[in-house]
C-alpha atoms as a PDB file:
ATOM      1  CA  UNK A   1     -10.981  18.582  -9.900  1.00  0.00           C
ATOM      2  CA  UNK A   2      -8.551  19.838 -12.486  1.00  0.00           C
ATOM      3  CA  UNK A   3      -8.300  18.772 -16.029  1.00  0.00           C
ATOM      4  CA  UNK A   4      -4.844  17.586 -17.707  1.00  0.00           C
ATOM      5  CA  UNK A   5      -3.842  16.472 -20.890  1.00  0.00           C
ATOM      6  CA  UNK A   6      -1.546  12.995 -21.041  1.00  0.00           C
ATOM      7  CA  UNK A   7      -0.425  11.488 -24.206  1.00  0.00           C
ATOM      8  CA  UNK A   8      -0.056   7.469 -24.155  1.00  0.00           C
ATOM      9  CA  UNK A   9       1.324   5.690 -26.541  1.00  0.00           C
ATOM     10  CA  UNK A  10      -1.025   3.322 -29.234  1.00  0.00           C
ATOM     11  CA  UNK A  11      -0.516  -0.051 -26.990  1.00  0.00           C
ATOM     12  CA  UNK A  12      -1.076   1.727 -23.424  1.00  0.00           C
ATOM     13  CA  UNK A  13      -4.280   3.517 -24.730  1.00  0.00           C
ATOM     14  CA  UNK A  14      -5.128   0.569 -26.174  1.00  0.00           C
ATOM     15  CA  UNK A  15      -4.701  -1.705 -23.189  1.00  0.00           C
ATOM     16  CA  UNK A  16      -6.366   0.755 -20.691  1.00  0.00           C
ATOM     17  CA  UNK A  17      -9.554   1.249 -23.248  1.00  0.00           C
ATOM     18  CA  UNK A  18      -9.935  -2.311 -22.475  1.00  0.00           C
ATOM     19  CA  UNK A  19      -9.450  -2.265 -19.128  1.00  0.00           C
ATOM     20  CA  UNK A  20     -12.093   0.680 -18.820  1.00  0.00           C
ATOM     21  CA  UNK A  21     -14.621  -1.516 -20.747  1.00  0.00           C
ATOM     22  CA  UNK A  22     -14.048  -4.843 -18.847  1.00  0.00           C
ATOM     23  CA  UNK A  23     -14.661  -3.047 -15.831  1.00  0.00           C
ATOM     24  CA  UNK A  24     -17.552  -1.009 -16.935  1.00  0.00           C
ATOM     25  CA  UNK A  25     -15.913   2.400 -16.050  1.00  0.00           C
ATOM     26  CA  UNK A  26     -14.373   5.098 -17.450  1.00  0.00           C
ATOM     27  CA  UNK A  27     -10.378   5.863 -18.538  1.00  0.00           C
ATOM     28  CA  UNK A  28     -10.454   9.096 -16.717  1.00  0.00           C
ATOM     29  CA  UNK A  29     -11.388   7.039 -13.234  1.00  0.00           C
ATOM     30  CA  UNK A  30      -8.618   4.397 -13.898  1.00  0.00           C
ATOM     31  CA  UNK A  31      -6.164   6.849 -14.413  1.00  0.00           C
ATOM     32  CA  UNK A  32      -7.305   8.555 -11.012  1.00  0.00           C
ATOM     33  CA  UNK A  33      -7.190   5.245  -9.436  1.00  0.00           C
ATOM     34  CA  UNK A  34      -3.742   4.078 -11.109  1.00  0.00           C
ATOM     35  CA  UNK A  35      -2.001   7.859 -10.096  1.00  0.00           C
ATOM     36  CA  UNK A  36      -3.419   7.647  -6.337  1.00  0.00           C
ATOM     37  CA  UNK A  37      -1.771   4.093  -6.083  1.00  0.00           C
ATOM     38  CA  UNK A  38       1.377   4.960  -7.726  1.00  0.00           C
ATOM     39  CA  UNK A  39       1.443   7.551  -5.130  1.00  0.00           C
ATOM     40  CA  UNK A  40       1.031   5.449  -2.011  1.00  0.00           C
ATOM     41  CA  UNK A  41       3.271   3.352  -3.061  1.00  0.00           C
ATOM     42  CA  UNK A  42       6.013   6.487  -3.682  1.00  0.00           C
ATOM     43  CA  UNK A  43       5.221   7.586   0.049  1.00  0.00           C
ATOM     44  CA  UNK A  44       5.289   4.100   1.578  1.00  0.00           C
ATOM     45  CA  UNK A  45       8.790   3.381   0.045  1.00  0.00           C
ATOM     46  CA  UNK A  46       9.698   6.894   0.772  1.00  0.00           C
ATOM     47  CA  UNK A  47       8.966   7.060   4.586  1.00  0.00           C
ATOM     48  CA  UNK A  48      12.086   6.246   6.675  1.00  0.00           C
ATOM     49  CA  UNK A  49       9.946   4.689   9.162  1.00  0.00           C
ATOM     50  CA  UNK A  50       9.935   1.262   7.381  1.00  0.00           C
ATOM     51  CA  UNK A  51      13.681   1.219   7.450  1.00  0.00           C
ATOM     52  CA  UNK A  52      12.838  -0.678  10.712  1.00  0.00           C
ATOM     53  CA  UNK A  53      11.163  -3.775   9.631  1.00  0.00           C
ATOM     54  CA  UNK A  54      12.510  -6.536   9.887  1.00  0.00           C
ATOM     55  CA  UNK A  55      15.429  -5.685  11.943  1.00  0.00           C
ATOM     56  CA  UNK A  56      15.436  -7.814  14.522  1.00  0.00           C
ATOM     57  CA  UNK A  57      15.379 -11.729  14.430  1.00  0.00           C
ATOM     58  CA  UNK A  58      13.379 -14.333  16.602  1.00  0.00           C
ATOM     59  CA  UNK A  59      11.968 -17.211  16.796  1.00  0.00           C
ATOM     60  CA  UNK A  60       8.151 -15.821  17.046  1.00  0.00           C
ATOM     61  CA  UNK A  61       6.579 -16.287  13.894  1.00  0.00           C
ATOM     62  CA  UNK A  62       3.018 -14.397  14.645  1.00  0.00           C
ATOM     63  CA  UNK A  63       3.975 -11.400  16.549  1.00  0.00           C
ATOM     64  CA  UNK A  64       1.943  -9.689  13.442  1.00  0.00           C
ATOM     65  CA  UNK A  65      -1.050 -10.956  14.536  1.00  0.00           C
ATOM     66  CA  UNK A  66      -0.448 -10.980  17.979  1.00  0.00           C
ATOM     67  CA  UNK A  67       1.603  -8.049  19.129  1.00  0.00           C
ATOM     68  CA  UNK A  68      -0.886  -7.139  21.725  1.00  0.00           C
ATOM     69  CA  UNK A  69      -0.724 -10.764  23.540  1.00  0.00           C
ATOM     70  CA  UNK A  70       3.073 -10.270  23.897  1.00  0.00           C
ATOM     71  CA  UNK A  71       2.781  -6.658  24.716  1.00  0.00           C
ATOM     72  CA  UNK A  72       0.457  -7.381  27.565  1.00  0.00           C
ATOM     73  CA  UNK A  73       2.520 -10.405  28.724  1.00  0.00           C
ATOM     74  CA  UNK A  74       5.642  -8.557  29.132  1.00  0.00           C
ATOM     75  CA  UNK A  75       4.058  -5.515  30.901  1.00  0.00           C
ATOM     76  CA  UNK A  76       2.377  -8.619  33.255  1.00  0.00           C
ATOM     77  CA  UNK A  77       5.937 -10.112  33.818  1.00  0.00           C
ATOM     78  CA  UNK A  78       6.828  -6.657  34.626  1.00  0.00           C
ATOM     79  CA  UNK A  79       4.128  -6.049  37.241  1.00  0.00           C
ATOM     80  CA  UNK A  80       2.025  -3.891  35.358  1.00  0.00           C
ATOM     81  CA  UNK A  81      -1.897  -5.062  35.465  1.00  0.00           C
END
């Protein structure tokens, strides 16, 4: 690990000294934890590959959960076993 410097102002520092003592942990961990979600988040909304949800329309409302039911049925309806 690698050691920076940040400079918060009074009400964040305040706020996440809370936080840190609430949850029984440290500042330097919730900062860890707060920069690897921010950066998730970045690459999820980044990727161009969820420029495809919700493209389509349909009256299924749990292909979600059940993707692999219709996959299978349509590959049975095709003659595939």
């Amino acid at each position: 690990m690698r050691t920076i410097q940040l400079v918060l102002d009074e009400n964040l520092e305040q706020a996440l000294n809370a936080l840190a003592q609430q949850k029984g942990r440290n500042v330097e961990d919730l900062v860890r934890e707060g920069v690897e979600l921010l950066l998730r988040h970045e690459a999820f909304i980044d990727d161009p590959a969820w420029d495809i949800i919700a493209l389509g329309e349909g009256d299924v409302k749990d292909l979600a959960c059940q993707h692999d039911t219709y996959i299978a049925e349509s590959l049975e309806s095709e003659g595939y076993s």
